[in-house]
C-alpha atoms as a PDB file:
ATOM      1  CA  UNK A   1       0.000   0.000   0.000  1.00  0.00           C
ATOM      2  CA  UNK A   2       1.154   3.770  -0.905  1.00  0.00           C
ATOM      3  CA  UNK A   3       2.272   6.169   1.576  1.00  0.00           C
ATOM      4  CA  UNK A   4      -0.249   8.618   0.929  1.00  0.00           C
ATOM      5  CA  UNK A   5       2.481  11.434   0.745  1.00  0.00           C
ATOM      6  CA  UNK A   6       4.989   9.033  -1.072  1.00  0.00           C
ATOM      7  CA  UNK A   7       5.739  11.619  -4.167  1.00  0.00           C
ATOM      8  CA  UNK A   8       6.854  13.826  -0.945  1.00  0.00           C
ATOM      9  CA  UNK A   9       9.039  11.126   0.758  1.00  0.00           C
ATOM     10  CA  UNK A  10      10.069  10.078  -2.569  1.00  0.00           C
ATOM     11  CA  UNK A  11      11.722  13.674  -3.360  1.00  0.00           C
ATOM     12  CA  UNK A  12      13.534  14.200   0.086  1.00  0.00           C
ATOM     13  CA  UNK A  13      15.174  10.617  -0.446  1.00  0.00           C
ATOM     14  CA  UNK A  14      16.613  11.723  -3.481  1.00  0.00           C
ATOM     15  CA  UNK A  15      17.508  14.856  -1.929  1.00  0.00           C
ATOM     16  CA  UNK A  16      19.352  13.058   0.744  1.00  0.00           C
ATOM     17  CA  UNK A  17      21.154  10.181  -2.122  1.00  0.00           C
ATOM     18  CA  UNK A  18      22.062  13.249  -3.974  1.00  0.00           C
ATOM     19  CA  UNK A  19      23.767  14.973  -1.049  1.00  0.00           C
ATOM     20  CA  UNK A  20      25.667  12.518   0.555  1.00  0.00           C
ATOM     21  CA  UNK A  21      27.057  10.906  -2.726  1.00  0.00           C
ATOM     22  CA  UNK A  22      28.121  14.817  -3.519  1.00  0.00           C
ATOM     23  CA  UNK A  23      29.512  14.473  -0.159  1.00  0.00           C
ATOM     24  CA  UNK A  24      32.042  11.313  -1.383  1.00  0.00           C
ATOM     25  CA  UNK A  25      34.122  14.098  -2.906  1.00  0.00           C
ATOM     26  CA  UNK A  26      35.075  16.145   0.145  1.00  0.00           C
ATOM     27  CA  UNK A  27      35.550  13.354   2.095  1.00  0.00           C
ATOM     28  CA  UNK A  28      37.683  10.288   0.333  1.00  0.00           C
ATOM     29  CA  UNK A  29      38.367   8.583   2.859  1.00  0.00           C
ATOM     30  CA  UNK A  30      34.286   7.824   3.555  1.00  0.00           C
ATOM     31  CA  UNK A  31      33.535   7.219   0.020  1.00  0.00           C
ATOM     32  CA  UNK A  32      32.521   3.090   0.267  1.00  0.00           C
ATOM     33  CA  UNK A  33      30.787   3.971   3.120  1.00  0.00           C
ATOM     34  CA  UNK A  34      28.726   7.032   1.421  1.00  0.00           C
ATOM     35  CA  UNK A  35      28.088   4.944  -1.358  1.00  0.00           C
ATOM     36  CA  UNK A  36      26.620   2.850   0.104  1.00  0.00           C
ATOM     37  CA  UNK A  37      24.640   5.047   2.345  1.00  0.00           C
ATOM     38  CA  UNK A  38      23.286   6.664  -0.765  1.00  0.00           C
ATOM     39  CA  UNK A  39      22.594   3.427  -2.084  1.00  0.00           C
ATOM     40  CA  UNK A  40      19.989   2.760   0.963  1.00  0.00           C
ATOM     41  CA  UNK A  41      18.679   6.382   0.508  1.00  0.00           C
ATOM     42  CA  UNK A  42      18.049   5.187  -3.602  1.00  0.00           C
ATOM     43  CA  UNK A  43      16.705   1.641  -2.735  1.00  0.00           C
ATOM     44  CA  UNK A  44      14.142   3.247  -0.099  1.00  0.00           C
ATOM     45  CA  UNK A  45      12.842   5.718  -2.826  1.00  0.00           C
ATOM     46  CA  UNK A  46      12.519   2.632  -5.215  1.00  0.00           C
ATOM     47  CA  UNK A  47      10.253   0.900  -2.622  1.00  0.00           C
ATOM     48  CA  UNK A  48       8.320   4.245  -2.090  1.00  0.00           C
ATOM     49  CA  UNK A  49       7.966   4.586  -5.931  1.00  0.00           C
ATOM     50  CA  UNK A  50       7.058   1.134  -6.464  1.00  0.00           C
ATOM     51  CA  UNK A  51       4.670   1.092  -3.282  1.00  0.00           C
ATOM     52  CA  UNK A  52       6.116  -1.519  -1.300  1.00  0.00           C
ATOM     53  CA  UNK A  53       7.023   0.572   2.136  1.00  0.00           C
ATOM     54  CA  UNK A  54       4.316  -0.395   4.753  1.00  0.00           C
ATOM     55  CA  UNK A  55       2.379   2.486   6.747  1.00  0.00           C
ATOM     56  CA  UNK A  56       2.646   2.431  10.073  1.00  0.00           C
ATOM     57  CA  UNK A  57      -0.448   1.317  11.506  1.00  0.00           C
ATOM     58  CA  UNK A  58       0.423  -1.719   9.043  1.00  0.00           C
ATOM     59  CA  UNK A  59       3.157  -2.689  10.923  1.00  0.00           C
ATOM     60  CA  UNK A  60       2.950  -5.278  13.991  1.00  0.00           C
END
Protein backbone atom coordinates (compact mmCIF):
# COMPACT_ATOMS: atom_id res chain seq x y z
CA UNK A 1 0.00 0.00 0.00
CA UNK A 2 1.15 3.77 -0.91
CA UNK A 3 2.27 6.17 1.58
CA UNK A 4 -0.25 8.62 0.93
CA UNK A 5 2.48 11.43 0.74
CA UNK A 6 4.99 9.03 -1.07
CA UNK A 7 5.74 11.62 -4.17
CA UNK A 8 6.85 13.83 -0.95
CA UNK A 9 9.04 11.13 0.76
CA UNK A 10 10.07 10.08 -2.57
CA UNK A 11 11.72 13.67 -3.36
CA UNK A 12 13.53 14.20 0.09
CA UNK A 13 15.17 10.62 -0.45
CA UNK A 14 16.61 11.72 -3.48
CA UNK A 15 17.51 14.86 -1.93
CA UNK A 16 19.35 13.06 0.74
CA UNK A 17 21.15 10.18 -2.12
CA UNK A 18 22.06 13.25 -3.97
CA UNK A 19 23.77 14.97 -1.05
CA UNK A 20 25.67 12.52 0.55
CA UNK A 21 27.06 10.91 -2.73
CA UNK A 22 28.12 14.82 -3.52
CA UNK A 23 29.51 14.47 -0.16
CA UNK A 24 32.04 11.31 -1.38
CA UNK A 25 34.12 14.10 -2.91
CA UNK A 26 35.07 16.15 0.15
CA UNK A 27 35.55 13.35 2.10
CA UNK A 28 37.68 10.29 0.33
CA UNK A 29 38.37 8.58 2.86
CA UNK A 30 34.29 7.82 3.55
CA UNK A 31 33.54 7.22 0.02
CA UNK A 32 32.52 3.09 0.27
CA UNK A 33 30.79 3.97 3.12
CA UNK A 34 28.73 7.03 1.42
CA UNK A 35 28.09 4.94 -1.36
CA UNK A 36 26.62 2.85 0.10
CA UNK A 37 24.64 5.05 2.35
CA UNK A 38 23.29 6.66 -0.76
CA UNK A 39 22.59 3.43 -2.08
CA UNK A 40 19.99 2.76 0.96
CA UNK A 41 18.68 6.38 0.51
CA UNK A 42 18.05 5.19 -3.60
CA UNK A 43 16.70 1.64 -2.74
CA UNK A 44 14.14 3.25 -0.10
CA UNK A 45 12.84 5.72 -2.83
CA UNK A 46 12.52 2.63 -5.22
CA UNK A 47 10.25 0.90 -2.62
CA UNK A 48 8.32 4.24 -2.09
CA UNK A 49 7.97 4.59 -5.93
CA UNK A 50 7.06 1.13 -6.46
CA UNK A 51 4.67 1.09 -3.28
CA UNK A 52 6.12 -1.52 -1.30
CA UNK A 53 7.02 0.57 2.14
CA UNK A 54 4.32 -0.40 4.75
CA UNK A 55 2.38 2.49 6.75
CA UNK A 56 2.65 2.43 10.07
CA UNK A 57 -0.45 1.32 11.51
CA UNK A 58 0.42 -1.72 9.04
CA UNK A 59 3.16 -2.69 10.92
CA UNK A 60 2.95 -5.28 13.99
Amino acid sequence: MPLTNAKSWSQMCDKQARMIENMRSHFPERHQSLTELGRYWRELKRQIDCGDVMQVHQIK
